[in-house]
C-alpha atoms as a PDB file:
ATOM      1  CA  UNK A   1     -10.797  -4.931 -20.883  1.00  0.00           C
ATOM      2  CA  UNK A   2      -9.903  -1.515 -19.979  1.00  0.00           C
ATOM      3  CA  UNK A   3     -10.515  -0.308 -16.227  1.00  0.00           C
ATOM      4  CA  UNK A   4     -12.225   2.952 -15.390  1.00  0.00           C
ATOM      5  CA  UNK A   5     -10.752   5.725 -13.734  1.00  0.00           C
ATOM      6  CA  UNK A   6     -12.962   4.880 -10.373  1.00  0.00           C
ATOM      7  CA  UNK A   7     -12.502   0.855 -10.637  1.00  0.00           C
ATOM      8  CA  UNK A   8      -8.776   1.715 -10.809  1.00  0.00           C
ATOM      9  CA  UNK A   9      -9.568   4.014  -7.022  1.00  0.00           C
ATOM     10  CA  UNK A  10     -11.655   1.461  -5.674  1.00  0.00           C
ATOM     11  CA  UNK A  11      -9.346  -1.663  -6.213  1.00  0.00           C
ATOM     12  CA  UNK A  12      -6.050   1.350  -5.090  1.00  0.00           C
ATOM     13  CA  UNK A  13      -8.224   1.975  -2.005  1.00  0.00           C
ATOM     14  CA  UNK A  14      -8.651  -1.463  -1.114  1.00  0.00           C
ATOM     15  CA  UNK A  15      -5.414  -2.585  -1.532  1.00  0.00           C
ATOM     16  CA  UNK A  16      -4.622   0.365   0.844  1.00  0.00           C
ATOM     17  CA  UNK A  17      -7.082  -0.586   3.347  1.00  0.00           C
ATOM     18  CA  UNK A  18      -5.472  -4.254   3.254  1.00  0.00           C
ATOM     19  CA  UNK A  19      -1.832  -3.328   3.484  1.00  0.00           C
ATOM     20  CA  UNK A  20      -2.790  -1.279   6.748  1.00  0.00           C
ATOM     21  CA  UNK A  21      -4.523  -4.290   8.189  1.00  0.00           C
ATOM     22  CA  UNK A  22      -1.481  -6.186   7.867  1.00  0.00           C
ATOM     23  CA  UNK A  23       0.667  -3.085   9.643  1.00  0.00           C
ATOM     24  CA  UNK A  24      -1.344  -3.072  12.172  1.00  0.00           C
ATOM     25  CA  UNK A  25      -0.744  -7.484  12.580  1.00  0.00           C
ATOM     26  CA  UNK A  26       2.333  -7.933  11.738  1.00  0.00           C
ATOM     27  CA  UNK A  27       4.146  -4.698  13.270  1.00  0.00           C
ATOM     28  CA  UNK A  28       1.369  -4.435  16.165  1.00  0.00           C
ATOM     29  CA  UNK A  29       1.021  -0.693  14.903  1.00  0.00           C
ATOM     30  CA  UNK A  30      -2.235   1.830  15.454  1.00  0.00           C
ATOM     31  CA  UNK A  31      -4.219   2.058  12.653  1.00  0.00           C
ATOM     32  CA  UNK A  32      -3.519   5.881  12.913  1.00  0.00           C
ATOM     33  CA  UNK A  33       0.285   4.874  12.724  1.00  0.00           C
ATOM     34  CA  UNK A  34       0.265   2.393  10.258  1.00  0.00           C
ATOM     35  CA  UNK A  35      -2.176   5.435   8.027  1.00  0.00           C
ATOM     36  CA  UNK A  36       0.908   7.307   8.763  1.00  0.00           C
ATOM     37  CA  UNK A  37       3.257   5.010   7.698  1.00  0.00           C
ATOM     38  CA  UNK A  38       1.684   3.450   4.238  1.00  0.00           C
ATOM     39  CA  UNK A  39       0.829   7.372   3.156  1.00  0.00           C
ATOM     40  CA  UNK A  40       4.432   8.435   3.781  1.00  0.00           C
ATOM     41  CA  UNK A  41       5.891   5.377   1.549  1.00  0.00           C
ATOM     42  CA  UNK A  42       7.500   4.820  -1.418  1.00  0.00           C
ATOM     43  CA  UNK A  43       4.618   2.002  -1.699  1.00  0.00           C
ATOM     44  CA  UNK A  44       2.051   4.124  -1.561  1.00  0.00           C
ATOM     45  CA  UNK A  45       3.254   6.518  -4.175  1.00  0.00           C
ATOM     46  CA  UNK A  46       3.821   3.410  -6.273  1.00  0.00           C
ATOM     47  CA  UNK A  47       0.204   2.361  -5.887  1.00  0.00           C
ATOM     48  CA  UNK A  48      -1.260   5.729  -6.733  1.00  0.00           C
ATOM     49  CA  UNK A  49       0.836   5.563 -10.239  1.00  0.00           C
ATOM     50  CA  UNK A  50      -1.555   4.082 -12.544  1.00  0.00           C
ATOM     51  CA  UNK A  51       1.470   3.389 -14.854  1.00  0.00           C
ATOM     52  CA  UNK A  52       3.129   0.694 -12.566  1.00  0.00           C
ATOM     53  CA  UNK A  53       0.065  -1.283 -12.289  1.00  0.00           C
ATOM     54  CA  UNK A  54       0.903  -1.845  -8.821  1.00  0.00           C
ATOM     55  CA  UNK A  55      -2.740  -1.390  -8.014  1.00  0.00           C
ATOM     56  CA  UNK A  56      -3.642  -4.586  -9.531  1.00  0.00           C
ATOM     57  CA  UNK A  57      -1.238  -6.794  -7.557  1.00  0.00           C
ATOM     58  CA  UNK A  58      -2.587  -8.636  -4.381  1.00  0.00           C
ATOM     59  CA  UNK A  59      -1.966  -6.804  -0.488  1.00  0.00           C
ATOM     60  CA  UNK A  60       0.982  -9.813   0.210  1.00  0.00           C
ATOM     61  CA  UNK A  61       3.402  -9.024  -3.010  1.00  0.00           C
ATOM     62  CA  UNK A  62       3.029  -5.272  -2.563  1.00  0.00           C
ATOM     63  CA  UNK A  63       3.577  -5.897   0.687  1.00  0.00           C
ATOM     64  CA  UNK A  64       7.291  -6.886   0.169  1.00  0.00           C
ATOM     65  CA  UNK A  65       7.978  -3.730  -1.070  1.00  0.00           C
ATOM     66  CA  UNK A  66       6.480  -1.982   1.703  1.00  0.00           C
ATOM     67  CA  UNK A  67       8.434  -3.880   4.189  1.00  0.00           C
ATOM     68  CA  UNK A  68      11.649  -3.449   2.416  1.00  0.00           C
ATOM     69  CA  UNK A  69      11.284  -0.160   3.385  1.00  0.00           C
ATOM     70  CA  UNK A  70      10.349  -0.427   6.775  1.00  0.00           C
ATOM     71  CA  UNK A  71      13.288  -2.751   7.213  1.00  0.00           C
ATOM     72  CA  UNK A  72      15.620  -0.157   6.031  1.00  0.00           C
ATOM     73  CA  UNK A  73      13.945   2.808   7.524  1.00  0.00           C
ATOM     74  CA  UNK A  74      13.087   4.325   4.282  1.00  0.00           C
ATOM     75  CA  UNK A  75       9.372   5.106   5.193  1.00  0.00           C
ATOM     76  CA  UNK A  76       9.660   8.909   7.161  1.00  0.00           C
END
């Protein structure tokens, strides 16, 4: 089964939405900051490439790579 363009936004969008709940418990950030943070990522840009399929992967395992980067300060 081949997704649609907007099934491929809506399940990108949610995953967002998830990922910045989890900023927001696990780092205690804003949900203003931890917008801030997931659009300025590495993550994010991963998610928004259709090719990686990253979009299609549940919030905790794209969450690694996410905090990878926070870790190392790689998120501007």
């Amino acid at each position: 089964m081949r997704l649609k363009p907007e099934q491929i936004t809506i399940l990108q969008e949610d995953l967002c939405a998830e990922l910045v709940e989890i900023l927001m418990n696990e780092w205690h950030y804003s949900m203003q900051e931890s917008l801030s943070i997931l659009y300025n990522s590495d993550t994010f840009t991963l998610i928004q490439d259709v090719g990686t399929g990253l979009y299609f992967q549940s919030a905790g395992y794209v969450y690694t790579f996410l905090e990878e980067e926070l870790k190392k300060g790689k998120v501007a």
